[in-house]
N, C-alpha and C. Protein backbone atom coordinates (compact mmCIF):
# COMPACT_ATOMS: atom_id res chain seq x y z
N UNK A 1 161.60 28.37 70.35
CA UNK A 1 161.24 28.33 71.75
C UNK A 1 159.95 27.53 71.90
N UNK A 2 159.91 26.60 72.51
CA UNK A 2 158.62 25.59 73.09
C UNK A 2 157.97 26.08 73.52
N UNK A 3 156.87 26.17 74.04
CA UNK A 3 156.12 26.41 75.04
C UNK A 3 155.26 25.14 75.51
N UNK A 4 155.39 24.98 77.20
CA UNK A 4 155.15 23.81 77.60
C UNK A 4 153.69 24.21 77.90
N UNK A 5 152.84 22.91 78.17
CA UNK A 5 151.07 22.92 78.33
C UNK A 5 150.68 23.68 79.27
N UNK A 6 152.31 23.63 80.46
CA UNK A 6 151.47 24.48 82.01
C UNK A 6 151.70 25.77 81.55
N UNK A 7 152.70 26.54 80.41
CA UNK A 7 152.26 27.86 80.04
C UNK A 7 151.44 28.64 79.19
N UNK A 8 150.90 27.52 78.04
CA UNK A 8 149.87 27.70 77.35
C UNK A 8 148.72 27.81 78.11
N UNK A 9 147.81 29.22 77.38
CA UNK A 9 146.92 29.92 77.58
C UNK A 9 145.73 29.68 76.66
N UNK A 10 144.39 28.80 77.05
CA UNK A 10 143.14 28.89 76.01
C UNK A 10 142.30 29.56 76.79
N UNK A 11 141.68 29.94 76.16
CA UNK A 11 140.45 31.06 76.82
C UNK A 11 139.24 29.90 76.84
N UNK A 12 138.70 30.04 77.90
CA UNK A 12 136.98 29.17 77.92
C UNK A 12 135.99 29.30 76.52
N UNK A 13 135.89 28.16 76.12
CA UNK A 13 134.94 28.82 75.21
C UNK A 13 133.65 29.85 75.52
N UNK A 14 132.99 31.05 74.82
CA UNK A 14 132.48 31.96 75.19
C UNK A 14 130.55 30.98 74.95
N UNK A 15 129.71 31.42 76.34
CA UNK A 15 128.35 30.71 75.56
C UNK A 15 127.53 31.00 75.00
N UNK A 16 127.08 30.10 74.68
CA UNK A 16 125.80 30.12 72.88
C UNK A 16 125.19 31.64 73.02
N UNK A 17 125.03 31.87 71.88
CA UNK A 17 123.85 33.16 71.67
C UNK A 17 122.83 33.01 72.54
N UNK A 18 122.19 33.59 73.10
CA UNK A 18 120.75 33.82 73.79
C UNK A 18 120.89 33.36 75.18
N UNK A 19 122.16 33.03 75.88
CA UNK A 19 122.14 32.00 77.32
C UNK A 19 123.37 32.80 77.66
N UNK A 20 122.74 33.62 79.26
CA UNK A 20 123.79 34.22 79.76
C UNK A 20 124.48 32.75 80.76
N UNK A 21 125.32 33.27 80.91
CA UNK A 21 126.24 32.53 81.88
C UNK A 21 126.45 33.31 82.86
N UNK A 22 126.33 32.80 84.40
CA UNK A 22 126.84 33.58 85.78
C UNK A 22 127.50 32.89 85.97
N UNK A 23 128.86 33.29 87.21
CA UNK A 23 129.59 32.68 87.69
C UNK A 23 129.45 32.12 89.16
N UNK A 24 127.92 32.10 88.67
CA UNK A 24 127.29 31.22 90.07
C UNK A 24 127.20 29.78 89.49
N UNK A 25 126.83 29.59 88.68
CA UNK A 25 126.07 28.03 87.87
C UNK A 25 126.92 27.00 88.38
N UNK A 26 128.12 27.13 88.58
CA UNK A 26 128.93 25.92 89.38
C UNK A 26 128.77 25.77 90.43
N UNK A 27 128.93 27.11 91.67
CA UNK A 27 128.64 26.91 92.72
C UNK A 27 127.26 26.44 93.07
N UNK A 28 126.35 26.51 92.32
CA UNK A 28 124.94 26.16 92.74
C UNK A 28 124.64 24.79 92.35
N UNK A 29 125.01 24.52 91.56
CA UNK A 29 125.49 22.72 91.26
C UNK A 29 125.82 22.37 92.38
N UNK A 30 126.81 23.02 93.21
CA UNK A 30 127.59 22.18 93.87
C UNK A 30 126.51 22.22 94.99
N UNK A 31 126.01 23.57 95.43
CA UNK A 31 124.82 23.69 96.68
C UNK A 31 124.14 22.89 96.56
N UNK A 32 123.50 22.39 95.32
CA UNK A 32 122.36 21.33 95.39
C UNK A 32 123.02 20.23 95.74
N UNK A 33 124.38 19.60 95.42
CA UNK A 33 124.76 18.61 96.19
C UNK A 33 125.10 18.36 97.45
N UNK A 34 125.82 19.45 97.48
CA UNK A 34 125.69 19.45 99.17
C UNK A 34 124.20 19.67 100.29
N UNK A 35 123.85 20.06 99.19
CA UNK A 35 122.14 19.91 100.04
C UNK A 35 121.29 18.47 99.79
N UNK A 36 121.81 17.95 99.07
CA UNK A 36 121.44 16.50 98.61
C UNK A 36 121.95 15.49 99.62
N UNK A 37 123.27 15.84 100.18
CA UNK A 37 124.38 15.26 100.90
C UNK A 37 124.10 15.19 102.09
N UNK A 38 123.52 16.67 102.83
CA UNK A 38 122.74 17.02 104.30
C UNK A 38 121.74 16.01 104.25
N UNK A 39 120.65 16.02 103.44
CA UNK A 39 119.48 15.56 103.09
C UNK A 39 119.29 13.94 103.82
N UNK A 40 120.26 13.63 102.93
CA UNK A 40 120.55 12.25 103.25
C UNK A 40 121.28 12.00 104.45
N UNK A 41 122.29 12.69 104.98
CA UNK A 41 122.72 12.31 106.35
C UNK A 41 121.73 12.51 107.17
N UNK A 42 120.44 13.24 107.04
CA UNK A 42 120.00 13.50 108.11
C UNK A 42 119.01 12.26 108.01
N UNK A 43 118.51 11.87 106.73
CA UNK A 43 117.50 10.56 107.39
C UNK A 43 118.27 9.90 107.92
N UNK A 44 119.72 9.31 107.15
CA UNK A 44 120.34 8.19 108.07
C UNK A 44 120.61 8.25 109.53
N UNK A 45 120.47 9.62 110.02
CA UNK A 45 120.64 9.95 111.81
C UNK A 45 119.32 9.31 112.16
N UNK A 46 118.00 10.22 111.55
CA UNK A 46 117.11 9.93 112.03
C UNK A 46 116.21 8.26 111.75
N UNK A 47 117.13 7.56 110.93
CA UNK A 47 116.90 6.27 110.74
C UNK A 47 117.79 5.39 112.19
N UNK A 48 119.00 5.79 112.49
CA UNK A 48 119.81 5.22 113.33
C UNK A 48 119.49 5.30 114.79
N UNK A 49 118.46 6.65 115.15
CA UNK A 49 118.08 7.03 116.53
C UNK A 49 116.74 6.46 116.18
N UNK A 50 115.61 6.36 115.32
CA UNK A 50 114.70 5.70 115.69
C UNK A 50 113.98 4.13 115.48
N UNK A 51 115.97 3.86 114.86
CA UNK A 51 115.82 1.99 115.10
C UNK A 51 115.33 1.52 116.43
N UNK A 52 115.95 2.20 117.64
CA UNK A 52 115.52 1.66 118.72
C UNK A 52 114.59 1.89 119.52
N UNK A 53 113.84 2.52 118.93
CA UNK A 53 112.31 3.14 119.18
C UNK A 53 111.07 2.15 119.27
N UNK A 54 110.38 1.76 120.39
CA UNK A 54 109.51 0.87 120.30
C UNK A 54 108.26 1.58 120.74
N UNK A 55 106.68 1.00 119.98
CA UNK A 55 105.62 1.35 120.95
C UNK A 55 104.86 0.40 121.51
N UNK A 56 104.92 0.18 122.51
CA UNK A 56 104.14 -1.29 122.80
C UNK A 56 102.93 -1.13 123.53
């Protein structure tokens, strides 16, 4: 009997001695990018509304 790749089962490797792992560490990767992502849309707004900004 075969067993095909989509039914094979590996377990994650487990991490190093002394370093817990949460099952936050991805999602917070990802928060910092998406906060990286805001970051930057917001100068480009505030670059696009105060192109036409003059003081004379």
């Amino acid at each position: 009997m075969d067993v095909s790749p989509a039914q094979s089962y590996v377990p994650a490797p487990s991490p190093p001695m002394g370093q817990q792992s949460t099952g936050t560490d991805m999602f917070l990767r990802d928060f910092s990018l998406v906060a990286e992502a805001a970051k930057r849309a917001q100068m480009a707004v505030m670059m696009r509304d105060l192109d036409d900004f003059c003081i004379s």
